[in-house]
PDB file of N, CA and C in Angstrom:
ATOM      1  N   UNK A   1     115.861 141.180  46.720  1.00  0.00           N
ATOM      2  CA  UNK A   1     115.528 141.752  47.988  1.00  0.00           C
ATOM      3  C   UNK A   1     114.024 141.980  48.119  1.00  0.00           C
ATOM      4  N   UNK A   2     113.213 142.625  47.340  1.00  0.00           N
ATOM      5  CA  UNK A   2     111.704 142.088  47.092  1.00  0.00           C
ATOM      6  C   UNK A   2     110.909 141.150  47.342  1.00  0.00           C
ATOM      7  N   UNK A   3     111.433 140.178  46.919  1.00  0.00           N
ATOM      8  CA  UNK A   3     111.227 138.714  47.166  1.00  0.00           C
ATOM      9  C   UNK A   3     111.215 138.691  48.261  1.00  0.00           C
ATOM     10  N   UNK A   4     112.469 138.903  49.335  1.00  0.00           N
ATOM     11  CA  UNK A   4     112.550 138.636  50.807  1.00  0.00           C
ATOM     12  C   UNK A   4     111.520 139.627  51.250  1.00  0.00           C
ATOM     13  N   UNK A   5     111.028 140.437  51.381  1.00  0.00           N
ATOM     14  CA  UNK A   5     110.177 141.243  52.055  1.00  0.00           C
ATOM     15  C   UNK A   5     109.067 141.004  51.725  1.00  0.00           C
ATOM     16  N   UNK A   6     108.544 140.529  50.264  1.00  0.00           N
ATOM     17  CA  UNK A   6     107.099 140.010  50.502  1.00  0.00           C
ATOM     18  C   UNK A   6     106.740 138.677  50.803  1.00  0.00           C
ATOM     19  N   UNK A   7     107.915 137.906  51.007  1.00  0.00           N
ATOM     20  CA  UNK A   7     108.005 136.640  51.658  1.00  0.00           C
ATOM     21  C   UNK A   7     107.751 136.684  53.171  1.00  0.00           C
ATOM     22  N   UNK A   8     108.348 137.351  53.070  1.00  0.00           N
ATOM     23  CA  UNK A   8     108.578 137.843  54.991  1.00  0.00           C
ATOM     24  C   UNK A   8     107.082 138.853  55.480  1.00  0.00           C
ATOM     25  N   UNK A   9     106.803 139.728  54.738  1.00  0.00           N
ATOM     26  CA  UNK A   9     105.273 140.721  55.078  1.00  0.00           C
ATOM     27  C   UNK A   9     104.075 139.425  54.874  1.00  0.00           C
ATOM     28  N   UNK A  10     104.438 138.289  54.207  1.00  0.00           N
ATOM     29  CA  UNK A  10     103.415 137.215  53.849  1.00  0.00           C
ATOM     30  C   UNK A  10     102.461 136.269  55.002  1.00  0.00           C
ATOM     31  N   UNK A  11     103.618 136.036  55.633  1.00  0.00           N
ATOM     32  CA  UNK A  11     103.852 135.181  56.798  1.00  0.00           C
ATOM     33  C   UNK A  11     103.739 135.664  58.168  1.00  0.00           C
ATOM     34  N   UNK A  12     104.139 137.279  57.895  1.00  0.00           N
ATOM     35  CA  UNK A  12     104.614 137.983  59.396  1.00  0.00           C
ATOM     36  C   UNK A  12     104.039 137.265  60.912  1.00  0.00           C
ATOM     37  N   UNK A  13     102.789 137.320  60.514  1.00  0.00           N
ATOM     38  CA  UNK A  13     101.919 136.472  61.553  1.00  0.00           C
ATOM     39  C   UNK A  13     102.431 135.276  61.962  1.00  0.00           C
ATOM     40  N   UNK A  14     103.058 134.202  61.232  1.00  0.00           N
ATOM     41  CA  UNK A  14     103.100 133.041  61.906  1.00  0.00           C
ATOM     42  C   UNK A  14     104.808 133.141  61.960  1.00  0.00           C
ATOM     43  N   UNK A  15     105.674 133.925  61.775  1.00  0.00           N
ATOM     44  CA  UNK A  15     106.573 134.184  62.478  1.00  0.00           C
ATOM     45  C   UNK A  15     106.105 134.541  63.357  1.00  0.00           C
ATOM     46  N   UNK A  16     105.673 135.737  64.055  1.00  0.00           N
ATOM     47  CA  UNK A  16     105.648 136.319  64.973  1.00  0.00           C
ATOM     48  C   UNK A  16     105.129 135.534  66.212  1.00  0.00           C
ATOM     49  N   UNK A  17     103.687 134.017  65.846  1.00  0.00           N
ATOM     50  CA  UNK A  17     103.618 133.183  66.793  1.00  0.00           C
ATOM     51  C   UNK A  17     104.856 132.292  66.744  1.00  0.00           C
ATOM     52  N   UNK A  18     105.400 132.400  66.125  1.00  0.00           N
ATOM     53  CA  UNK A  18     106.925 131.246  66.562  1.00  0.00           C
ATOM     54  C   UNK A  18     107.911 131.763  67.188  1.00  0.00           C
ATOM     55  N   UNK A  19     108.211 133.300  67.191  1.00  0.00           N
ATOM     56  CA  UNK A  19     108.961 133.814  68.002  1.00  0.00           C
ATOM     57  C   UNK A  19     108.192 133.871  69.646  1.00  0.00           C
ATOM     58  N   UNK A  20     107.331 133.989  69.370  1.00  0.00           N
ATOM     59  CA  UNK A  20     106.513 134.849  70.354  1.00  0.00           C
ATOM     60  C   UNK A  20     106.688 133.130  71.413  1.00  0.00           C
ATOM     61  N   UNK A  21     105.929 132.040  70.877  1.00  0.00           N
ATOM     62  CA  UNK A  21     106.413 130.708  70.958  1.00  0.00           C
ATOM     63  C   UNK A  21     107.770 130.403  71.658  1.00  0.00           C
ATOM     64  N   UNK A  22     108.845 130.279  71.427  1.00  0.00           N
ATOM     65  CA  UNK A  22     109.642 130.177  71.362  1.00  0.00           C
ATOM     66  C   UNK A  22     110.433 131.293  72.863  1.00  0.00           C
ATOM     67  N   UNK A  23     109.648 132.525  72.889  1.00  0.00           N
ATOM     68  CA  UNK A  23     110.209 133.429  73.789  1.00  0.00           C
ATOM     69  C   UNK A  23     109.726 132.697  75.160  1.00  0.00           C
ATOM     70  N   UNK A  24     108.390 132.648  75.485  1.00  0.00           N
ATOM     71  CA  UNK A  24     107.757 131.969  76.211  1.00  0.00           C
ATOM     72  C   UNK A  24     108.091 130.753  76.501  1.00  0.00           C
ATOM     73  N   UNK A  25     108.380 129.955  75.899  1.00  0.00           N
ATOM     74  CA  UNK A  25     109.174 128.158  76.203  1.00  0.00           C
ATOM     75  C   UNK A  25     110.606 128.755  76.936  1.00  0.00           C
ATOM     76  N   UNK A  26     111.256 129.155  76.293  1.00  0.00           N
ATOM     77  CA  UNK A  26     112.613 129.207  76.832  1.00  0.00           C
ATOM     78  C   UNK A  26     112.973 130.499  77.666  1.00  0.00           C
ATOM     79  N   UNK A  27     112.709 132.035  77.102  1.00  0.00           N
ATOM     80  CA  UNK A  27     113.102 132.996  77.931  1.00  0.00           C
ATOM     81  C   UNK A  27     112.169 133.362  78.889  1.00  0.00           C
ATOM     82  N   UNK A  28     110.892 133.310  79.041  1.00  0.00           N
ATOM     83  CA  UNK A  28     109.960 134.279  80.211  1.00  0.00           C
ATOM     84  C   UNK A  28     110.281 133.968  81.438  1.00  0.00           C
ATOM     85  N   UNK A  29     109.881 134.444  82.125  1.00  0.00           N
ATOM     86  CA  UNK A  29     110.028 134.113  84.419  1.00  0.00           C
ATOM     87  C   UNK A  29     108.959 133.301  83.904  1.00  0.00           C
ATOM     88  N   UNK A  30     108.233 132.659  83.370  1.00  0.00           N
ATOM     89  CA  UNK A  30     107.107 131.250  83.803  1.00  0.00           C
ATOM     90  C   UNK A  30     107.515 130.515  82.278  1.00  0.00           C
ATOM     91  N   UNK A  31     108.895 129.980  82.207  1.00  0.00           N
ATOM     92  CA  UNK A  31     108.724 129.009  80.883  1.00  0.00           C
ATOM     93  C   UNK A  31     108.437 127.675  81.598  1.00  0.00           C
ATOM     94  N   UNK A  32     108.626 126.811  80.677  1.00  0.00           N
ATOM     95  CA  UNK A  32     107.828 125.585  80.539  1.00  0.00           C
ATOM     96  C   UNK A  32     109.401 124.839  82.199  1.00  0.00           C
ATOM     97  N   UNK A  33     110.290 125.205  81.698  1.00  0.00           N
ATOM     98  CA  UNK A  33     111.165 124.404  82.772  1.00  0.00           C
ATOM     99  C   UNK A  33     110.619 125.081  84.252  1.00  0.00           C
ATOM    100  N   UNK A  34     110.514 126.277  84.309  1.00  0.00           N
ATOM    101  CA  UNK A  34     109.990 126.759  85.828  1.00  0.00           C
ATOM    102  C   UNK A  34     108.385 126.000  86.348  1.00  0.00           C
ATOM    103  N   UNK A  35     107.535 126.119  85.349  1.00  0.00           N
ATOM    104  CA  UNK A  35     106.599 125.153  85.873  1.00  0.00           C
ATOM    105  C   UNK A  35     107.098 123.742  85.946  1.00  0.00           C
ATOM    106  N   UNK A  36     107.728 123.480  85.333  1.00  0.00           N
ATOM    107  CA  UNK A  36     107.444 121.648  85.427  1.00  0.00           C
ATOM    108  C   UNK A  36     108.886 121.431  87.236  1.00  0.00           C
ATOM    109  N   UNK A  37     109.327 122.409  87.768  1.00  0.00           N
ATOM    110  CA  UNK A  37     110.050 122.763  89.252  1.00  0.00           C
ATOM    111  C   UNK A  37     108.394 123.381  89.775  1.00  0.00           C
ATOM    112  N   UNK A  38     107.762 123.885  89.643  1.00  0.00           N
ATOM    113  CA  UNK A  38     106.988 124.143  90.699  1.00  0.00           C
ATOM    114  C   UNK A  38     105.713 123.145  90.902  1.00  0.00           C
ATOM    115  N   UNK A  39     105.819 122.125  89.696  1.00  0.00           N
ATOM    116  CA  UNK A  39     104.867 121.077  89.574  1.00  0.00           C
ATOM    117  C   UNK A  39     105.273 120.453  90.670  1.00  0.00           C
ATOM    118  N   UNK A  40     106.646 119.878  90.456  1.00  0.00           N
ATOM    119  CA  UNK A  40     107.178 118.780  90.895  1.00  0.00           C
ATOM    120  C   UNK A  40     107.160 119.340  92.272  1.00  0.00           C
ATOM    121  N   UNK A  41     107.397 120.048  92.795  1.00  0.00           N
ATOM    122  CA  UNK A  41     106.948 120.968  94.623  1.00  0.00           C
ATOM    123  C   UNK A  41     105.474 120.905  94.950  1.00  0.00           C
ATOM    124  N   UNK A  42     104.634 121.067  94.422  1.00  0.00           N
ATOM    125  CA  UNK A  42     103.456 121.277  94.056  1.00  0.00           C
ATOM    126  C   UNK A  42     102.919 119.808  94.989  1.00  0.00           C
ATOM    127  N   UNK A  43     103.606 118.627  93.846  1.00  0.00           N
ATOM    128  CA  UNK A  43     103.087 117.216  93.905  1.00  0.00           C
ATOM    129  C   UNK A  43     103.962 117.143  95.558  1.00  0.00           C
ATOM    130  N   UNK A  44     105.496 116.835  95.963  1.00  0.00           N
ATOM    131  CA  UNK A  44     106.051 117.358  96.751  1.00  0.00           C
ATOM    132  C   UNK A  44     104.955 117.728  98.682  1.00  0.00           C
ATOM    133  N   UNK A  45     104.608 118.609  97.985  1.00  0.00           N
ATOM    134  CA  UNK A  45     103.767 119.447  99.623  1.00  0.00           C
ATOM    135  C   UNK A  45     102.698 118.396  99.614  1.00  0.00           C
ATOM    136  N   UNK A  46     101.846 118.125  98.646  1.00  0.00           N
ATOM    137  CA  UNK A  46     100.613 117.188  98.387  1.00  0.00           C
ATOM    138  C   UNK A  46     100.823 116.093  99.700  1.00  0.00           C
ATOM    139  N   UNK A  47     101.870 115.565  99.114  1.00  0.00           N
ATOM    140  CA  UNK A  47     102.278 114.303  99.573  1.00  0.00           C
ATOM    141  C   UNK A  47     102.280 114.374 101.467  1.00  0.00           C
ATOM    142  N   UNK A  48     103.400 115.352 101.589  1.00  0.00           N
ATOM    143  CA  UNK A  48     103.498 116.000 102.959  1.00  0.00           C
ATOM    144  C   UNK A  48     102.129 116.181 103.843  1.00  0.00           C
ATOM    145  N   UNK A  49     101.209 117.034 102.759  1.00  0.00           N
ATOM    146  CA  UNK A  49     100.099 117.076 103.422  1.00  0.00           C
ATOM    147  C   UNK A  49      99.429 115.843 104.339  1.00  0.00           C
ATOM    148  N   UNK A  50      98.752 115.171 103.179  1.00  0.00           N
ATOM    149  CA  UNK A  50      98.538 113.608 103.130  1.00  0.00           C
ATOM    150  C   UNK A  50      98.951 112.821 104.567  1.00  0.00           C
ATOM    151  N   UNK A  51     100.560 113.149 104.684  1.00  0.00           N
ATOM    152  CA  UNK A  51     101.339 112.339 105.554  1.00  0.00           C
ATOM    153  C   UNK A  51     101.112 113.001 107.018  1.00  0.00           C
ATOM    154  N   UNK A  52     100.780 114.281 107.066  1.00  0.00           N
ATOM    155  CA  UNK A  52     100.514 115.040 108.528  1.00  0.00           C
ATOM    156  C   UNK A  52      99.084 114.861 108.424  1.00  0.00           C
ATOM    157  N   UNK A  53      98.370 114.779 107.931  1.00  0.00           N
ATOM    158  CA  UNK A  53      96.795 114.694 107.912  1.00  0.00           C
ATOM    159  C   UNK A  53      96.784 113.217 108.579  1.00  0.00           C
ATOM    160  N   UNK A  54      97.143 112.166 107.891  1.00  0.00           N
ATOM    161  CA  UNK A  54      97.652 111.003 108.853  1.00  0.00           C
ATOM    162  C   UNK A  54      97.961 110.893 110.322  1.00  0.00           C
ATOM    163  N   UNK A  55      99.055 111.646 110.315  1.00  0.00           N
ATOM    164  CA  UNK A  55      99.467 111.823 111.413  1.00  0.00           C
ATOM    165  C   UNK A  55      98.888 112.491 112.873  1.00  0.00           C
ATOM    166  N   UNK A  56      97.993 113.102 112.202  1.00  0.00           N
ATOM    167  CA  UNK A  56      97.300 114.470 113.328  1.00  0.00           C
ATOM    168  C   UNK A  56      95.907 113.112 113.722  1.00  0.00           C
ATOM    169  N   UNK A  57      95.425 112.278 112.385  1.00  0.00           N
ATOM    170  CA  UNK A  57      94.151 111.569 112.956  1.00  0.00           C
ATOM    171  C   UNK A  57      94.663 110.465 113.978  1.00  0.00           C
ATOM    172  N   UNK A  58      95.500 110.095 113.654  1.00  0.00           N
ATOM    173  CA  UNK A  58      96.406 108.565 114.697  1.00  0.00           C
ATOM    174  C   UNK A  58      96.287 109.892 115.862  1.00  0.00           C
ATOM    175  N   UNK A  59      97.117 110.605 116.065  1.00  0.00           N
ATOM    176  CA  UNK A  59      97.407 111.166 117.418  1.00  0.00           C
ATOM    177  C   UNK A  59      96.289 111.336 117.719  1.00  0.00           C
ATOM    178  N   UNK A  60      95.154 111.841 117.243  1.00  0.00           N
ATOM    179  CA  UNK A  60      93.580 112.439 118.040  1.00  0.00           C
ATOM    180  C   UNK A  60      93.191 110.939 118.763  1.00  0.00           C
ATOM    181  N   UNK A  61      93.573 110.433 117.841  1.00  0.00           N
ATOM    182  CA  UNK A  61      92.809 108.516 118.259  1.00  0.00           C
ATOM    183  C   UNK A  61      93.716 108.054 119.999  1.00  0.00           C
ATOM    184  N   UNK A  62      94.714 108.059 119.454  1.00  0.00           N
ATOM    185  CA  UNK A  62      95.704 108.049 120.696  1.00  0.00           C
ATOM    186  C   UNK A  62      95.318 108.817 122.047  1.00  0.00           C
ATOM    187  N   UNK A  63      95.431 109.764 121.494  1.00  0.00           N
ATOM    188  CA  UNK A  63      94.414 111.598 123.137  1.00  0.00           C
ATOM    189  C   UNK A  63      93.427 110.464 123.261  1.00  0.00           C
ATOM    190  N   UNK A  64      92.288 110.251 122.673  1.00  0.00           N
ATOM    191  CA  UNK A  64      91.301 109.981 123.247  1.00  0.00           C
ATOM    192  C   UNK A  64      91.085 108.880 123.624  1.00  0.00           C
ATOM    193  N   UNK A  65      92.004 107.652 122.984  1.00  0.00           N
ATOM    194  CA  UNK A  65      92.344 106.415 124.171  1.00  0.00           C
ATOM    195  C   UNK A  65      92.779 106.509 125.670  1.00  0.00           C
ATOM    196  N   UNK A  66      93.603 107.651 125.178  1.00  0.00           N
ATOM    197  CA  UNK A  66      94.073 107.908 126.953  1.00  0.00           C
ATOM    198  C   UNK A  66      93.767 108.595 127.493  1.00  0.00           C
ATOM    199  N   UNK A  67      92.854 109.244 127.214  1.00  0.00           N
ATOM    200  CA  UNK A  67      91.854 110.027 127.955  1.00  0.00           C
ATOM    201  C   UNK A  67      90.334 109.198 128.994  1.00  0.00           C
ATOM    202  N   UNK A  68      90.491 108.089 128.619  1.00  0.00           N
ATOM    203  CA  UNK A  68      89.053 106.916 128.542  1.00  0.00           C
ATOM    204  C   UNK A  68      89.930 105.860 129.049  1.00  0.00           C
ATOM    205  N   UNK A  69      90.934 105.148 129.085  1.00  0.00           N
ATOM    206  CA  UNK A  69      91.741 104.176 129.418  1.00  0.00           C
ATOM    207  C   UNK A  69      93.564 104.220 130.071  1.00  0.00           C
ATOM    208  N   UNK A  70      93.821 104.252 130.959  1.00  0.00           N
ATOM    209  CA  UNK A  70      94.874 104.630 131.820  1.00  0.00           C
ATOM    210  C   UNK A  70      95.828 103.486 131.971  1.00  0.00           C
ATOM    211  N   UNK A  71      95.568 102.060 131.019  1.00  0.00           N
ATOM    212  CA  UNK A  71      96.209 100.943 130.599  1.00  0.00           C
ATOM    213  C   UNK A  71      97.162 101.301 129.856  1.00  0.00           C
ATOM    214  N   UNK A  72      96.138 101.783 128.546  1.00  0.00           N
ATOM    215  CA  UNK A  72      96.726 102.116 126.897  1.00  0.00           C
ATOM    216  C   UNK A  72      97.843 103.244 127.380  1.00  0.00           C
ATOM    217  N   UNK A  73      97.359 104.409 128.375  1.00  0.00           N
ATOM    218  CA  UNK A  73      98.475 105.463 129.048  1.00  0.00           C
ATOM    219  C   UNK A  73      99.961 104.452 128.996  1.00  0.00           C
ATOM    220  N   UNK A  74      99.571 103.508 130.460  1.00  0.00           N
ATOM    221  CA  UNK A  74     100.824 103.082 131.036  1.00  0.00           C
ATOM    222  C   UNK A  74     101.400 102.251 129.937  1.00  0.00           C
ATOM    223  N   UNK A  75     100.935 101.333 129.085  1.00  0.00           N
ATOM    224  CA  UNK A  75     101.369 100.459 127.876  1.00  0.00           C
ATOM    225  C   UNK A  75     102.106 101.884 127.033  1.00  0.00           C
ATOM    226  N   UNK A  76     101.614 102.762 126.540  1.00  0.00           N
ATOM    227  CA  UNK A  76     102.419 103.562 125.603  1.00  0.00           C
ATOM    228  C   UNK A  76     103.751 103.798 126.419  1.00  0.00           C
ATOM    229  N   UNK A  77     103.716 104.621 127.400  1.00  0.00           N
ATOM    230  CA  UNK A  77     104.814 105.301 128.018  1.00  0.00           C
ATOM    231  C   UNK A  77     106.106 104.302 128.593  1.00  0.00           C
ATOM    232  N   UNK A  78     105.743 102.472 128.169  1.00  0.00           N
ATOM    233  CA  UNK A  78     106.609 101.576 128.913  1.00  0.00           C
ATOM    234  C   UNK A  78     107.350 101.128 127.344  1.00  0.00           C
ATOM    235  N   UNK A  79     106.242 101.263 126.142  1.00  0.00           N
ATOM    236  CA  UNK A  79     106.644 101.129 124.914  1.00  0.00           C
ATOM    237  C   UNK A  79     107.934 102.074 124.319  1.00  0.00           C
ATOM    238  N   UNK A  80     107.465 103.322 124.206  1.00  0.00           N
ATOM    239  CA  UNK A  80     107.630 104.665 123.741  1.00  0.00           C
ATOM    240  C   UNK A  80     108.827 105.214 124.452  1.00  0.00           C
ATOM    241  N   UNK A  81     108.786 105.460 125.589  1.00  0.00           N
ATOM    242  CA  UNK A  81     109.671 106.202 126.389  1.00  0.00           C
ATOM    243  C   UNK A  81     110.340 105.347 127.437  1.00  0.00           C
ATOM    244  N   UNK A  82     110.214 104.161 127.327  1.00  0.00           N
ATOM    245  CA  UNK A  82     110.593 103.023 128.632  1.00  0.00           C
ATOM    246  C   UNK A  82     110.818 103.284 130.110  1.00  0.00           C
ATOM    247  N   UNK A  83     109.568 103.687 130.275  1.00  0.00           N
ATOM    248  CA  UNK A  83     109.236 104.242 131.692  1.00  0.00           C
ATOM    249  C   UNK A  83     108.706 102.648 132.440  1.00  0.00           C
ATOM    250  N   UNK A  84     109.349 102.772 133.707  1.00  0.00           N
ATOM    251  CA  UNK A  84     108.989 101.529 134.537  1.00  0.00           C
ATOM    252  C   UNK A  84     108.658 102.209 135.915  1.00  0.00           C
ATOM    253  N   UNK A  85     107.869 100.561 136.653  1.00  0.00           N
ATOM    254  CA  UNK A  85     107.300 101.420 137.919  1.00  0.00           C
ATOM    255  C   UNK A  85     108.615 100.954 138.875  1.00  0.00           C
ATOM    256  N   UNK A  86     107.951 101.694 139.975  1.00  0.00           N
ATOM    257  CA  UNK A  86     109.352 101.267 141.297  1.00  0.00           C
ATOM    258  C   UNK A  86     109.678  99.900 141.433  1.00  0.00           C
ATOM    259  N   UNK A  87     110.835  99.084 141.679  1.00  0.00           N
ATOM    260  CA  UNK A  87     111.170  98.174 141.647  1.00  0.00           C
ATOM    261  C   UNK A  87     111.552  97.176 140.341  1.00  0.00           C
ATOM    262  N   UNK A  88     111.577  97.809 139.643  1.00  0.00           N
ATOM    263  CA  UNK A  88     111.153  96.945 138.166  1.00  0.00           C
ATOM    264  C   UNK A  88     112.817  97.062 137.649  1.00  0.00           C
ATOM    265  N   UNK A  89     113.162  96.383 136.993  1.00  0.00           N
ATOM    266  CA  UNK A  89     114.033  96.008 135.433  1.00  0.00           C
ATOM    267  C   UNK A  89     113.464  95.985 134.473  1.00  0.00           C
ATOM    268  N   UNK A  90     114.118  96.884 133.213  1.00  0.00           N
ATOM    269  CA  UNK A  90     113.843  96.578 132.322  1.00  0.00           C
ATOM    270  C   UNK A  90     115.242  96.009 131.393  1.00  0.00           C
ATOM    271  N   UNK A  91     114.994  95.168 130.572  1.00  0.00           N
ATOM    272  CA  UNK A  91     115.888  94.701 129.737  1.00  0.00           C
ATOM    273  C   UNK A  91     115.496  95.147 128.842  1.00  0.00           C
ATOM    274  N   UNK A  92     116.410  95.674 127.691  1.00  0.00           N
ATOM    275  CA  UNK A  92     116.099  96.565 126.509  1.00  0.00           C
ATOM    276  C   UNK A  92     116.278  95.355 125.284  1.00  0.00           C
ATOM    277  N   UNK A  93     116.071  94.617 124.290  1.00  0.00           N
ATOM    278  CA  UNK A  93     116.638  93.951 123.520  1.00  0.00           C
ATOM    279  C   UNK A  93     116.792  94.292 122.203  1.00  0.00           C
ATOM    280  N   UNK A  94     117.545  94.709 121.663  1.00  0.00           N
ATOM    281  CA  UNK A  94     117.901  95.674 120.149  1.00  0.00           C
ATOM    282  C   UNK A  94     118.057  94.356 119.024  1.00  0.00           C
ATOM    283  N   UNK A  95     117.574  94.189 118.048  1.00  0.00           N
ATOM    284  CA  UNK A  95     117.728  93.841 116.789  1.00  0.00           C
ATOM    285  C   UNK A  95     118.665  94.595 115.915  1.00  0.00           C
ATOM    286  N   UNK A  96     119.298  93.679 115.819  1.00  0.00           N
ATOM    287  CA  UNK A  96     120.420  94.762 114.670  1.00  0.00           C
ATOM    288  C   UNK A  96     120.061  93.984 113.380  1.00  0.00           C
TER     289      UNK A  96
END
């Protein structure tokens, strides 16, 4: 029993980083599995960002075509929303 206790008082330290180790990987509110879920969200929103940052510069480009040109207006709204003037047909043709 000696033996075990000055084996154990020998080391205490690098037990104590392996528990201590070990508590942190697996039991804390921030182990290694909760970050690598808030990474992956993290990367996630990034992306999103990116894709509305896109999105917001096309639309500014768009406002200010049709703000300057009343063609590009009537071309979008016959594209987009299939708005026609009086008298007109439109034929719709779908690709399946």
């Amino acid at each position: 029993m000696k033996r075990f206790f000055r084996h154990l008082s020998r080391f205490r330290y690098l037990y104590f980083l392996i528990a201590f180790g070990i508590w942190m990987i697996f039991f804390d509110q921030n182990n290694i599995f909760n970050q690598m879920k808030l990474k992956g969200n993290l990367r996630n929103i990034e992306h999103q960002k990116r894709f509305y940052e896109l999105e917001i510069k096309k639309n500014q480009e768009l406002l200010e075509d049709f703000q300057y040109d009343s063609a590009i207006m009537e071309k979008y709204g016959r594209e987009k929303y299939l708005l026609k003037k009086d008298n007109e047909v439109i034929y719709l043709i779908v690709n399946e």
